[in-house]
PDB file of N, CA and C in Angstrom:
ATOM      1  N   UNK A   1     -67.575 -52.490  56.174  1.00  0.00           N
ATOM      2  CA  UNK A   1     -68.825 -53.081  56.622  1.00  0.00           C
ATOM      3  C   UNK A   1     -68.778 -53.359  58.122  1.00  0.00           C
ATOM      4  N   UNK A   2     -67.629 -53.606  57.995  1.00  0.00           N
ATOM      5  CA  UNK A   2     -67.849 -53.848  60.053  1.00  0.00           C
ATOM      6  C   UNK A   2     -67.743 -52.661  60.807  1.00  0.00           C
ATOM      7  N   UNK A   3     -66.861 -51.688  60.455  1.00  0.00           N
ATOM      8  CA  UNK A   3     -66.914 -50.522  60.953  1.00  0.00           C
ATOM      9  C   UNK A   3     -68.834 -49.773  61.228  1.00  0.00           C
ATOM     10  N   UNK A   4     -69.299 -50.160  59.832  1.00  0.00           N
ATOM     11  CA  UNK A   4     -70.497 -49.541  59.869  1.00  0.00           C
ATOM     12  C   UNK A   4     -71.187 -50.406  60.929  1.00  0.00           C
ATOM     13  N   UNK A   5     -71.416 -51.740  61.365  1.00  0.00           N
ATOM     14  CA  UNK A   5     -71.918 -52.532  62.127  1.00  0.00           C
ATOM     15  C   UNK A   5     -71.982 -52.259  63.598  1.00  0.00           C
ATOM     16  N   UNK A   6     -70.624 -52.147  63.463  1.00  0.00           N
ATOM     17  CA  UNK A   6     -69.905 -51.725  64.839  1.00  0.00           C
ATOM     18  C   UNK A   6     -70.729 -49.746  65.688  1.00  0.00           C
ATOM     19  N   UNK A   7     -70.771 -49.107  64.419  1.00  0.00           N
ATOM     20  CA  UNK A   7     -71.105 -48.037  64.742  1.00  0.00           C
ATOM     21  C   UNK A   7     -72.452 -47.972  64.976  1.00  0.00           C
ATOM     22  N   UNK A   8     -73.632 -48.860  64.107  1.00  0.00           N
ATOM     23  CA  UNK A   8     -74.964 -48.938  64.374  1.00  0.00           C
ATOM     24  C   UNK A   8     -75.037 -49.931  65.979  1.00  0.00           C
ATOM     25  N   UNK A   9     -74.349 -50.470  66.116  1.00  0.00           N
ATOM     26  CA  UNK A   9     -74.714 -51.054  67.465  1.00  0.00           C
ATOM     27  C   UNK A   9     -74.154 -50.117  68.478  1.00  0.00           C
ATOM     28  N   UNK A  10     -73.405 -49.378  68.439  1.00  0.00           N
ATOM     29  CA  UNK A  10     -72.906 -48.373  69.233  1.00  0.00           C
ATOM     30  C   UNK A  10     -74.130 -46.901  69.429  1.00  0.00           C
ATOM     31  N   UNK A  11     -74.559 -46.861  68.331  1.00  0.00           N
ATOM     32  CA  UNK A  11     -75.660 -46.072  68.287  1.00  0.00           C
ATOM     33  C   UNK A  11     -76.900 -46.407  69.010  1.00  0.00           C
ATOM     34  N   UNK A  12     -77.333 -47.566  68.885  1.00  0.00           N
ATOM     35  CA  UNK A  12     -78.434 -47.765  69.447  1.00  0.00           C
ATOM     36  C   UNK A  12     -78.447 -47.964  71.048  1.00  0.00           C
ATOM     37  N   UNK A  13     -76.970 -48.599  71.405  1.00  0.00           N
ATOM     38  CA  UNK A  13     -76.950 -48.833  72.805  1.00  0.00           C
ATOM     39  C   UNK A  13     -77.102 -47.446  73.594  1.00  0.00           C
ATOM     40  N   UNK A  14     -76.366 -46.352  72.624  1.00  0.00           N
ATOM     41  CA  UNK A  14     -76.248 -44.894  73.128  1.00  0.00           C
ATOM     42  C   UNK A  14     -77.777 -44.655  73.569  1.00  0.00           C
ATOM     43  N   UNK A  15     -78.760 -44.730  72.277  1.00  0.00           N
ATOM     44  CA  UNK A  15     -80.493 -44.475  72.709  1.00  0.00           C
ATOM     45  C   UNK A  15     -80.617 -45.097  73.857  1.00  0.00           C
ATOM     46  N   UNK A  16     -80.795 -46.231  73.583  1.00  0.00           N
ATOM     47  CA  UNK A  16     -81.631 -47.316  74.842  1.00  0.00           C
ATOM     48  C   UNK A  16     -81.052 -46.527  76.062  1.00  0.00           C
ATOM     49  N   UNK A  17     -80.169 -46.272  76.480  1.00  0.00           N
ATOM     50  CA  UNK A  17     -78.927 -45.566  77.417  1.00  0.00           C
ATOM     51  C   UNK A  17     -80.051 -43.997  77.887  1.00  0.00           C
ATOM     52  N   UNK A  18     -79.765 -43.529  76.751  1.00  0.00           N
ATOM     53  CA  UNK A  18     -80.698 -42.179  77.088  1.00  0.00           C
ATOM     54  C   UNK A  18     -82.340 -42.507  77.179  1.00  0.00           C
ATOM     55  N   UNK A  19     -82.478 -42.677  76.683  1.00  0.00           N
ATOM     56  CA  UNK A  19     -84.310 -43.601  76.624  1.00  0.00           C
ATOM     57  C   UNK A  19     -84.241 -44.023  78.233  1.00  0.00           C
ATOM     58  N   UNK A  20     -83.533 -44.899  78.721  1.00  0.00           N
ATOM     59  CA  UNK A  20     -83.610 -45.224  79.925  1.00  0.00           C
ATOM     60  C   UNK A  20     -83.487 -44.297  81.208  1.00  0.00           C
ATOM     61  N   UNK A  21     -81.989 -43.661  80.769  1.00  0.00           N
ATOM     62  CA  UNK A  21     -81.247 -42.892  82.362  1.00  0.00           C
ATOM     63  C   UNK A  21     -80.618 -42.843  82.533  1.00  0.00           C
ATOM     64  N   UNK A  22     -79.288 -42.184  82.930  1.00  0.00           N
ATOM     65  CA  UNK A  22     -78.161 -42.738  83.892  1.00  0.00           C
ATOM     66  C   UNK A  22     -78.956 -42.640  84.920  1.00  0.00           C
ATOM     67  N   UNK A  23     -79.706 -43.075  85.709  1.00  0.00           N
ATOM     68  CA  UNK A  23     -79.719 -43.092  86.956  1.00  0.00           C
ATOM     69  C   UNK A  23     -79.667 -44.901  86.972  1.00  0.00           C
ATOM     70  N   UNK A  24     -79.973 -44.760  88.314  1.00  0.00           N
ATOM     71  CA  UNK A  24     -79.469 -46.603  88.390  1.00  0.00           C
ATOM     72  C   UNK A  24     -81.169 -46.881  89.095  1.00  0.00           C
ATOM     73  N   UNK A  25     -81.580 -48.027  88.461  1.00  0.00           N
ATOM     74  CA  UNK A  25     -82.756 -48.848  89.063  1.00  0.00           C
ATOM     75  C   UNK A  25     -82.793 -48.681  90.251  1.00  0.00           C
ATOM     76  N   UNK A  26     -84.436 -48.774  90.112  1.00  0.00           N
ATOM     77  CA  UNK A  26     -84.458 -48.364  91.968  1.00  0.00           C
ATOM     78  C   UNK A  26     -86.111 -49.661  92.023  1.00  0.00           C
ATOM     79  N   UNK A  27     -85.632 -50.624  92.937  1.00  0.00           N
ATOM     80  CA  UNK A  27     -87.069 -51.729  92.835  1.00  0.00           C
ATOM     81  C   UNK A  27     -88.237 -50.826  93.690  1.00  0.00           C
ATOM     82  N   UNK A  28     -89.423 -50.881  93.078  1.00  0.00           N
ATOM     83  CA  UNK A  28     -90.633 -50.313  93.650  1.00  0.00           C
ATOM     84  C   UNK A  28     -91.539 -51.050  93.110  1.00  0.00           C
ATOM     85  N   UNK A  29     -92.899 -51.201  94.248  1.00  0.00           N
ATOM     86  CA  UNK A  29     -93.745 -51.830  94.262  1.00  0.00           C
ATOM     87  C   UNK A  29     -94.944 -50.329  93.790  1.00  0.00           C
ATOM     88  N   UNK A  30     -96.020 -50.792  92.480  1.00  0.00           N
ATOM     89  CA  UNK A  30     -96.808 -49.354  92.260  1.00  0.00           C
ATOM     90  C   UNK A  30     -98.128 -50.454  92.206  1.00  0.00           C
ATOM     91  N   UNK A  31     -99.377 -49.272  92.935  1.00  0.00           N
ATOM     92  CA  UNK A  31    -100.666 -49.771  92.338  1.00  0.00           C
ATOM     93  C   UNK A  31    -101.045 -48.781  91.576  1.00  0.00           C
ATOM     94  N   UNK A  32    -101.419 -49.028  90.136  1.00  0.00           N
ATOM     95  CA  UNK A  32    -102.234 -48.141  89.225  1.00  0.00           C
ATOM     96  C   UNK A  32    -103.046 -48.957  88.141  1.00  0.00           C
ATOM     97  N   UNK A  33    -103.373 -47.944  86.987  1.00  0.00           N
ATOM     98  CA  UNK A  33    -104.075 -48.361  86.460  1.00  0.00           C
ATOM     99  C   UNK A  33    -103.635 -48.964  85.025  1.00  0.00           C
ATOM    100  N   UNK A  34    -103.472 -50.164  84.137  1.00  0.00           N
ATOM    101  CA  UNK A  34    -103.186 -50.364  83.194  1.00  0.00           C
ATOM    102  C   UNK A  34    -103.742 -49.806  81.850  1.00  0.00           C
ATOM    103  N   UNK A  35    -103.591 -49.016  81.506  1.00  0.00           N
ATOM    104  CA  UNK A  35    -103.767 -48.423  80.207  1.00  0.00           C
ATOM    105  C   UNK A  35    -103.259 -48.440  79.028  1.00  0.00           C
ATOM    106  N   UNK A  36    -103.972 -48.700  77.612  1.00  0.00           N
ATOM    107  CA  UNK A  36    -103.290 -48.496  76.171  1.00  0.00           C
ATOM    108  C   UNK A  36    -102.902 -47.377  76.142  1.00  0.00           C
ATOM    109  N   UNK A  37    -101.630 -46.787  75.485  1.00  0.00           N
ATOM    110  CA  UNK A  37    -101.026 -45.739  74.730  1.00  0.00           C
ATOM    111  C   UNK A  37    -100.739 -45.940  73.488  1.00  0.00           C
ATOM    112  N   UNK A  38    -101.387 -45.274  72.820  1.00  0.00           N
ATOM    113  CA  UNK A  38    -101.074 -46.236  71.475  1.00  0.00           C
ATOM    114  C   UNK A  38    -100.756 -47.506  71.132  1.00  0.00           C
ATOM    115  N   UNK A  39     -99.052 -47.949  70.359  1.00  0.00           N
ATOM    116  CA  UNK A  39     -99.401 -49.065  70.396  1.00  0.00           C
ATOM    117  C   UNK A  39     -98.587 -49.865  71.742  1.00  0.00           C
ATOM    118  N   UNK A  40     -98.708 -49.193  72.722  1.00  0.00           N
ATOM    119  CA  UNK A  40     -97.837 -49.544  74.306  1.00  0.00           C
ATOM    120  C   UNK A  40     -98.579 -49.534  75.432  1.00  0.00           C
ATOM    121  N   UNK A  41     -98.616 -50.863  75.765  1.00  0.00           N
ATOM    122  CA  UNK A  41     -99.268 -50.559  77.183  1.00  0.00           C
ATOM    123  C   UNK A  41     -98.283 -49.974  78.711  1.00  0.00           C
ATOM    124  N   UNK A  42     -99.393 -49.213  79.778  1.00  0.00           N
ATOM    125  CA  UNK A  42     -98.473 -47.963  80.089  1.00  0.00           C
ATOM    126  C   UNK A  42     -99.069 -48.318  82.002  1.00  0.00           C
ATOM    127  N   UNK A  43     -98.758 -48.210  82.411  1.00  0.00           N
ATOM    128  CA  UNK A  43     -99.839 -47.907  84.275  1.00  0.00           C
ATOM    129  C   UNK A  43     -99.548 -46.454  84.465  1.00  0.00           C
ATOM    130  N   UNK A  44    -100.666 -45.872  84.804  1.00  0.00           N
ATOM    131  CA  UNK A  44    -100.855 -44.929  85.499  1.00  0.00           C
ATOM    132  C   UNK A  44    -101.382 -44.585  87.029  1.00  0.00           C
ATOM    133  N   UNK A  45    -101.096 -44.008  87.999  1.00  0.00           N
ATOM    134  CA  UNK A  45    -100.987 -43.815  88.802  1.00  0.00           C
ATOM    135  C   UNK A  45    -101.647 -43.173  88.955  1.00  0.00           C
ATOM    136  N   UNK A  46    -101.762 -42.180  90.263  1.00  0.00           N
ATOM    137  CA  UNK A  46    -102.076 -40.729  90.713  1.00  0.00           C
ATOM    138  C   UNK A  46    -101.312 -39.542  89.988  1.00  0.00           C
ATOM    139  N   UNK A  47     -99.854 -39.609  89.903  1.00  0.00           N
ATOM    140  CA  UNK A  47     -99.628 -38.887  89.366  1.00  0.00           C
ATOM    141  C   UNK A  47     -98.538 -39.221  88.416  1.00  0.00           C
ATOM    142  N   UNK A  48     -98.138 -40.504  87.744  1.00  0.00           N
ATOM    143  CA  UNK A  48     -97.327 -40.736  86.905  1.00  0.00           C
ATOM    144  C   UNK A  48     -97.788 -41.571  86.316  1.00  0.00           C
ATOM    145  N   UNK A  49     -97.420 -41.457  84.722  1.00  0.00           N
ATOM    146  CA  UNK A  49     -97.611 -42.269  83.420  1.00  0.00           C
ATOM    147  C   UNK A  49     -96.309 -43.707  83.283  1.00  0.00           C
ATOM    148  N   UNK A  50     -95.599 -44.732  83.805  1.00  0.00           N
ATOM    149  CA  UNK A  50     -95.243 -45.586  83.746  1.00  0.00           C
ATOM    150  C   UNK A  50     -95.186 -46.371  81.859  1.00  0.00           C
ATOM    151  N   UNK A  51     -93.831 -45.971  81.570  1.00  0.00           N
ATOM    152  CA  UNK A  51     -93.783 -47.047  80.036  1.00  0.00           C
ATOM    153  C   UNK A  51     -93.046 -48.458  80.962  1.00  0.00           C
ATOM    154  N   UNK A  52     -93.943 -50.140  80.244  1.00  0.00           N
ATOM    155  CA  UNK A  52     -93.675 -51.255  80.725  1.00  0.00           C
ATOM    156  C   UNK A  52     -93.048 -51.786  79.778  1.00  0.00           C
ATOM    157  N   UNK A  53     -92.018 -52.419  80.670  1.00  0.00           N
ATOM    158  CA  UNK A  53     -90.964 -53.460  79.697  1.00  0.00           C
ATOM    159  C   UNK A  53     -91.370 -55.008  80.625  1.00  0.00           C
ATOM    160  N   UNK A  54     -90.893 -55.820  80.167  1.00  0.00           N
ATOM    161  CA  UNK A  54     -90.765 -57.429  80.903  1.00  0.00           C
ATOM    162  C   UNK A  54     -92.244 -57.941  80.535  1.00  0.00           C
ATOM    163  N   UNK A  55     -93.709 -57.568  80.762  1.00  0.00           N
ATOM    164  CA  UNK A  55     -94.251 -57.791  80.826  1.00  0.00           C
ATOM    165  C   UNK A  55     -95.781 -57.600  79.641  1.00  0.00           C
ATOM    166  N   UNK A  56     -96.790 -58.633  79.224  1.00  0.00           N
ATOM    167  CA  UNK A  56     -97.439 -58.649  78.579  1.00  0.00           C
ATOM    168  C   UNK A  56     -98.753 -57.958  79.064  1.00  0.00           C
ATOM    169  N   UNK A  57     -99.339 -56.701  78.685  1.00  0.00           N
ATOM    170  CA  UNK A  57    -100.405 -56.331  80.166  1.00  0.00           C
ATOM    171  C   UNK A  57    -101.237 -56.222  79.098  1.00  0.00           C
ATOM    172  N   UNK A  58    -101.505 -56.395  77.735  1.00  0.00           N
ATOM    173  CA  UNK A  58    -102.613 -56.513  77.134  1.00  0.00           C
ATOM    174  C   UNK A  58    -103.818 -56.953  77.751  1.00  0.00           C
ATOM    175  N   UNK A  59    -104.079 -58.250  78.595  1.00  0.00           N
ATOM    176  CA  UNK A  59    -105.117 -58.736  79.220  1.00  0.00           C
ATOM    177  C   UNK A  59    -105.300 -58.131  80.432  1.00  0.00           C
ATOM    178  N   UNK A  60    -104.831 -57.147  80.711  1.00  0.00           N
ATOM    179  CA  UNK A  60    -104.651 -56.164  82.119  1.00  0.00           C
ATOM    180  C   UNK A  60    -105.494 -55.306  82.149  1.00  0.00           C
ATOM    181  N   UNK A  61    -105.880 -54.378  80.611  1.00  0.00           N
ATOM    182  CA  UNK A  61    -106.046 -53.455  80.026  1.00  0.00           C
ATOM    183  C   UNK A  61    -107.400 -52.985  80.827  1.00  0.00           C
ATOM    184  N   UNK A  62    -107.295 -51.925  81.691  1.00  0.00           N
ATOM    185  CA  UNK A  62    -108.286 -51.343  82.356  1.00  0.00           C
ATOM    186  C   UNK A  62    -108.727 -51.752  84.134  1.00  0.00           C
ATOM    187  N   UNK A  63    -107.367 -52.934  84.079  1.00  0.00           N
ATOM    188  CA  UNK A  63    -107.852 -53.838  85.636  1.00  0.00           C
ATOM    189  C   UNK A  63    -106.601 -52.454  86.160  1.00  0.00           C
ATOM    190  N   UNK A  64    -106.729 -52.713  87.480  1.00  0.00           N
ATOM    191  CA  UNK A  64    -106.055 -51.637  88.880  1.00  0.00           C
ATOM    192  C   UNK A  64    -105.371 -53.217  89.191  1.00  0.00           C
ATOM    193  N   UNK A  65    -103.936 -52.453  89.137  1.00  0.00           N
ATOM    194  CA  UNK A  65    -103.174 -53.797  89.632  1.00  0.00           C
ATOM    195  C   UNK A  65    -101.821 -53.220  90.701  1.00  0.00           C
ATOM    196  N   UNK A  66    -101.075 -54.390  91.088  1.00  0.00           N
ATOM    197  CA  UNK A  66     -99.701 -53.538  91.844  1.00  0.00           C
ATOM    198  C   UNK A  66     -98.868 -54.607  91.093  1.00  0.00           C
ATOM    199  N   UNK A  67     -97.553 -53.838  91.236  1.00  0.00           N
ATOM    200  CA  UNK A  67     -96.465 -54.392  90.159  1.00  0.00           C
ATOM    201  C   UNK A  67     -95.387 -54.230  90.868  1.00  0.00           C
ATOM    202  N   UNK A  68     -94.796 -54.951  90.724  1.00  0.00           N
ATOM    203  CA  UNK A  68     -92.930 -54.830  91.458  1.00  0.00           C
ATOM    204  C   UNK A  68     -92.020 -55.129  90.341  1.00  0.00           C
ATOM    205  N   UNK A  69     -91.442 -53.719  90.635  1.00  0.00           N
ATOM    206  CA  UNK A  69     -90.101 -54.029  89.268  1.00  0.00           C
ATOM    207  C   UNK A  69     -89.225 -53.046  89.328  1.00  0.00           C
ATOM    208  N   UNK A  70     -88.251 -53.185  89.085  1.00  0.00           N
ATOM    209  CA  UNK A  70     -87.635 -51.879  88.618  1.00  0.00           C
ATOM    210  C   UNK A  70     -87.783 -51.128  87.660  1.00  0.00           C
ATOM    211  N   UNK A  71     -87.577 -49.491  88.522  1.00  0.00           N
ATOM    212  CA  UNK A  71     -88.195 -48.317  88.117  1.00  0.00           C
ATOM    213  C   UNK A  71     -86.713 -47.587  87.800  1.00  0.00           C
ATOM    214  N   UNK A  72     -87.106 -47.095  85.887  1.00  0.00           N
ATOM    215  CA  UNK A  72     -85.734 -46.376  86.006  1.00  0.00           C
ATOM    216  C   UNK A  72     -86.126 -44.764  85.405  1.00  0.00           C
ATOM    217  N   UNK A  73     -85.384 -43.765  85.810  1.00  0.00           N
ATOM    218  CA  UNK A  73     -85.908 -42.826  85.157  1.00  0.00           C
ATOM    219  C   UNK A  73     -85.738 -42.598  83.558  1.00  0.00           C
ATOM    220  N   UNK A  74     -86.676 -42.348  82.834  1.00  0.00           N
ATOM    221  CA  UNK A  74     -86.397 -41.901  81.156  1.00  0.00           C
ATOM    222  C   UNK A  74     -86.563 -40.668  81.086  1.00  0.00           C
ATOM    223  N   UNK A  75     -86.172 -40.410  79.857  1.00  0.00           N
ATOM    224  CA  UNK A  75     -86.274 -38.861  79.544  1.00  0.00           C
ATOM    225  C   UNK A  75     -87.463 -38.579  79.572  1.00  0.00           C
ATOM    226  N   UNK A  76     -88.693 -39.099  79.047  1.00  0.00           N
ATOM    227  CA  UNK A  76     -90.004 -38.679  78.847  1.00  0.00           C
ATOM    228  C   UNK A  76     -90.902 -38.994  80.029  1.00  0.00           C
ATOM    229  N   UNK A  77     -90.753 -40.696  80.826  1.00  0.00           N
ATOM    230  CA  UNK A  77     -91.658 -40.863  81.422  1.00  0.00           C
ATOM    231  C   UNK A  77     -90.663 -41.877  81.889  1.00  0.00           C
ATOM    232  N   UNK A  78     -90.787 -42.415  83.345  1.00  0.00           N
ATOM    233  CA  UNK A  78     -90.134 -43.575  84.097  1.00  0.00           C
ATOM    234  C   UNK A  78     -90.795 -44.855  83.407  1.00  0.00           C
ATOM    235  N   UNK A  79     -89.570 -45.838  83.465  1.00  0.00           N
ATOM    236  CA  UNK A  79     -89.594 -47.163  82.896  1.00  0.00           C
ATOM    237  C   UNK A  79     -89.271 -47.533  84.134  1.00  0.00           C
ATOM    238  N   UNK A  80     -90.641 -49.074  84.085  1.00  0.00           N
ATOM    239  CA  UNK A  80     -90.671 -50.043  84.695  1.00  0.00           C
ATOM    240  C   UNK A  80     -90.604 -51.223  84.444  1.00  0.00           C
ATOM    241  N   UNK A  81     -89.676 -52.102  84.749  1.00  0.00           N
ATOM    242  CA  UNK A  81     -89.598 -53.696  84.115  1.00  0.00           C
ATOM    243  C   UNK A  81     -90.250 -54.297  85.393  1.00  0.00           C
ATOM    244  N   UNK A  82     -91.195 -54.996  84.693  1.00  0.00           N
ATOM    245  CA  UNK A  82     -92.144 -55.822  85.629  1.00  0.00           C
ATOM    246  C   UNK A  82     -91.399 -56.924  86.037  1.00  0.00           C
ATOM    247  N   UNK A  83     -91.752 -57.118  87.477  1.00  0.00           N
ATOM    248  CA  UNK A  83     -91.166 -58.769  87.571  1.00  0.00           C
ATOM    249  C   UNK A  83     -92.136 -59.503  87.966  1.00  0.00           C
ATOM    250  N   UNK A  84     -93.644 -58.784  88.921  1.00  0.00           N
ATOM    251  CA  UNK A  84     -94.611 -59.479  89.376  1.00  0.00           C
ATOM    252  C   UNK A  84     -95.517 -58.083  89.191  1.00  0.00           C
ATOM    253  N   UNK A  85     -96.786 -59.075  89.046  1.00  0.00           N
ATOM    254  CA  UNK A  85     -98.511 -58.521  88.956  1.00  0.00           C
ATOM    255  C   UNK A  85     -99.388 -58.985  90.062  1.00  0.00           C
ATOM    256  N   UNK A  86     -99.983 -58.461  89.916  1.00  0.00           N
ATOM    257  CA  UNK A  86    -101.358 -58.702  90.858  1.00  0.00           C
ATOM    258  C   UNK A  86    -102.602 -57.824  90.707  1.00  0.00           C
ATOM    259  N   UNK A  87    -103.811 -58.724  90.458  1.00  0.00           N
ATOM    260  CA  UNK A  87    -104.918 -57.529  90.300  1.00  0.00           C
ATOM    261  C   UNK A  87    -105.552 -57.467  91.394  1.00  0.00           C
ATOM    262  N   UNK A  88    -105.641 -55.739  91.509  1.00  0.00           N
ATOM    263  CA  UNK A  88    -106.370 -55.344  92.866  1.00  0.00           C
ATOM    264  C   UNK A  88    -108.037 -55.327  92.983  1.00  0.00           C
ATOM    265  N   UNK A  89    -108.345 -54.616  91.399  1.00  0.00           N
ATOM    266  CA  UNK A  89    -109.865 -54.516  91.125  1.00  0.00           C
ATOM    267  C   UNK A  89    -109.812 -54.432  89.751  1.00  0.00           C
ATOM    268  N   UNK A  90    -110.356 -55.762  89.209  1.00  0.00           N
ATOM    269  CA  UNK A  90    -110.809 -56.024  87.890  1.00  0.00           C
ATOM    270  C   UNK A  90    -111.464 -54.767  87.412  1.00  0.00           C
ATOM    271  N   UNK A  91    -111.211 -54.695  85.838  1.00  0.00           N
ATOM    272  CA  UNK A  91    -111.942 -53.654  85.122  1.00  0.00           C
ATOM    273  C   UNK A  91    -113.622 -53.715  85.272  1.00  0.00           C
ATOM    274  N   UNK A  92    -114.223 -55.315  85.460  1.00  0.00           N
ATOM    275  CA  UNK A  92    -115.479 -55.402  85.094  1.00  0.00           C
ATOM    276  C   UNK A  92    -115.927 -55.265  86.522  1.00  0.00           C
ATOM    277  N   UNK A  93    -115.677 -55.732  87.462  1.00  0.00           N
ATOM    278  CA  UNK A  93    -115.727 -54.989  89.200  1.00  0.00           C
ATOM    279  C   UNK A  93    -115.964 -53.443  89.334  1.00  0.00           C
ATOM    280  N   UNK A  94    -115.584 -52.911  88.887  1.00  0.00           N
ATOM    281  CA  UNK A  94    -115.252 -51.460  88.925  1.00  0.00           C
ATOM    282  C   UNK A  94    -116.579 -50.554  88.305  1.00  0.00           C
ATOM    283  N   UNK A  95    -117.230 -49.409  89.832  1.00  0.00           N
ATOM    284  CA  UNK A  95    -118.575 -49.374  89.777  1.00  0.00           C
ATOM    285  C   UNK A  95    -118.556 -48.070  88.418  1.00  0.00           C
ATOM    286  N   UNK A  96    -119.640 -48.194  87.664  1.00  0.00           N
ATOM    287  CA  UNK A  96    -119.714 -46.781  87.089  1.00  0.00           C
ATOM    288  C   UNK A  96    -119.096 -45.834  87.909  1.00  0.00           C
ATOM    289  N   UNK A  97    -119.722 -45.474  89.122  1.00  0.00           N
ATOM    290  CA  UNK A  97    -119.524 -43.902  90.064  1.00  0.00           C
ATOM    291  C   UNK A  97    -117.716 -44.032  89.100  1.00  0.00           C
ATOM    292  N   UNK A  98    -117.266 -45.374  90.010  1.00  0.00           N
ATOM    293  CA  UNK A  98    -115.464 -44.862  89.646  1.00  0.00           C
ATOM    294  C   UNK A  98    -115.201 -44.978  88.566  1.00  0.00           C
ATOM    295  N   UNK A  99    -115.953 -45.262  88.058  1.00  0.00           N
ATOM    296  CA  UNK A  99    -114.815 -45.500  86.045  1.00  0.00           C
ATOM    297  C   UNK A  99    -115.337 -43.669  85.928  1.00  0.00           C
ATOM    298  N   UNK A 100    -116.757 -42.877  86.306  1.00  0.00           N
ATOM    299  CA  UNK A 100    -116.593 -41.420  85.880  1.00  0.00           C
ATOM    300  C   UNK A 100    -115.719 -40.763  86.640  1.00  0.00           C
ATOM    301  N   UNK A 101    -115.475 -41.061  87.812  1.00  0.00           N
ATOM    302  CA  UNK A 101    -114.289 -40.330  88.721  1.00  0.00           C
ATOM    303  C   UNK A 101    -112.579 -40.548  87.962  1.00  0.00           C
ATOM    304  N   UNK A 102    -112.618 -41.640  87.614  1.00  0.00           N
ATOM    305  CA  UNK A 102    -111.332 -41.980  86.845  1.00  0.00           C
ATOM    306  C   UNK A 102    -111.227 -41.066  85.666  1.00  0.00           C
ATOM    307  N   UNK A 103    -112.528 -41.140  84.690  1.00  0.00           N
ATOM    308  CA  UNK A 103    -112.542 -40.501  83.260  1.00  0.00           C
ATOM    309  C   UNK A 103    -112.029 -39.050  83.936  1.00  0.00           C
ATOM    310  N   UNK A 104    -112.591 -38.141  84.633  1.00  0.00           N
ATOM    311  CA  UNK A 104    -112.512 -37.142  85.269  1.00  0.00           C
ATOM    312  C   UNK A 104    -111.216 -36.677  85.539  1.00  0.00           C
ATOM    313  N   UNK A 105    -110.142 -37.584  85.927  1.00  0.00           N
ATOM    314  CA  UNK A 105    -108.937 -37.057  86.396  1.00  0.00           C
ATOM    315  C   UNK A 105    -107.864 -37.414  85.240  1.00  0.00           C
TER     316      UNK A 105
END
């Protein structure tokens, strides 16, 4: 039983490990856009999709914000652990023209 214990925690640290990177954190400041992904909220950018750790962005959902955190590379998409927020332009601010320019890209 401990052997098996021992090996499931060894396993998972292995994922989180690959899920994350070997590369080593790198702190960056991003402005984008907070978006649902299923059941994960995500920022998107100009040209990158951001998965968020540290932080609750449910009430974010659609505001343009900037974030400082460390950025690590993942296999699928860079992880960012938030350490600070800030909203740049509320979702409900935000004119039609740009929410169709946004839908658009």
């Amino acid at each position: 039983m401990k052997n098996l214990k021992m090996t499931l925690v060894i396993t998972i640290l292995g994922i989180l490990l690959y899920l994350v990177g070997s590369a080593a954190a790198t702190e960056r400041t991003i402005e984008a856009t907070v978006m649902k992904n299923g059941d994960n909220y995500c920022l998107l950018d100009d040209t990158t999709e951001y998965i968020v750790l540290g932080k609750n962005l449910k009430p974010y959902v659609g505001d343009t914000v900037t974030v400082t955190g460390d950025v690590y590379n993942g296999r699928d998409f860079p992880t960012i652990h938030v350490d600070a927020i800030k909203i740049v332009a509320h979702k409900d601010l935000i004119t039609p023209k740009l929410k169709s320019e946004r839908a658009m890209s």
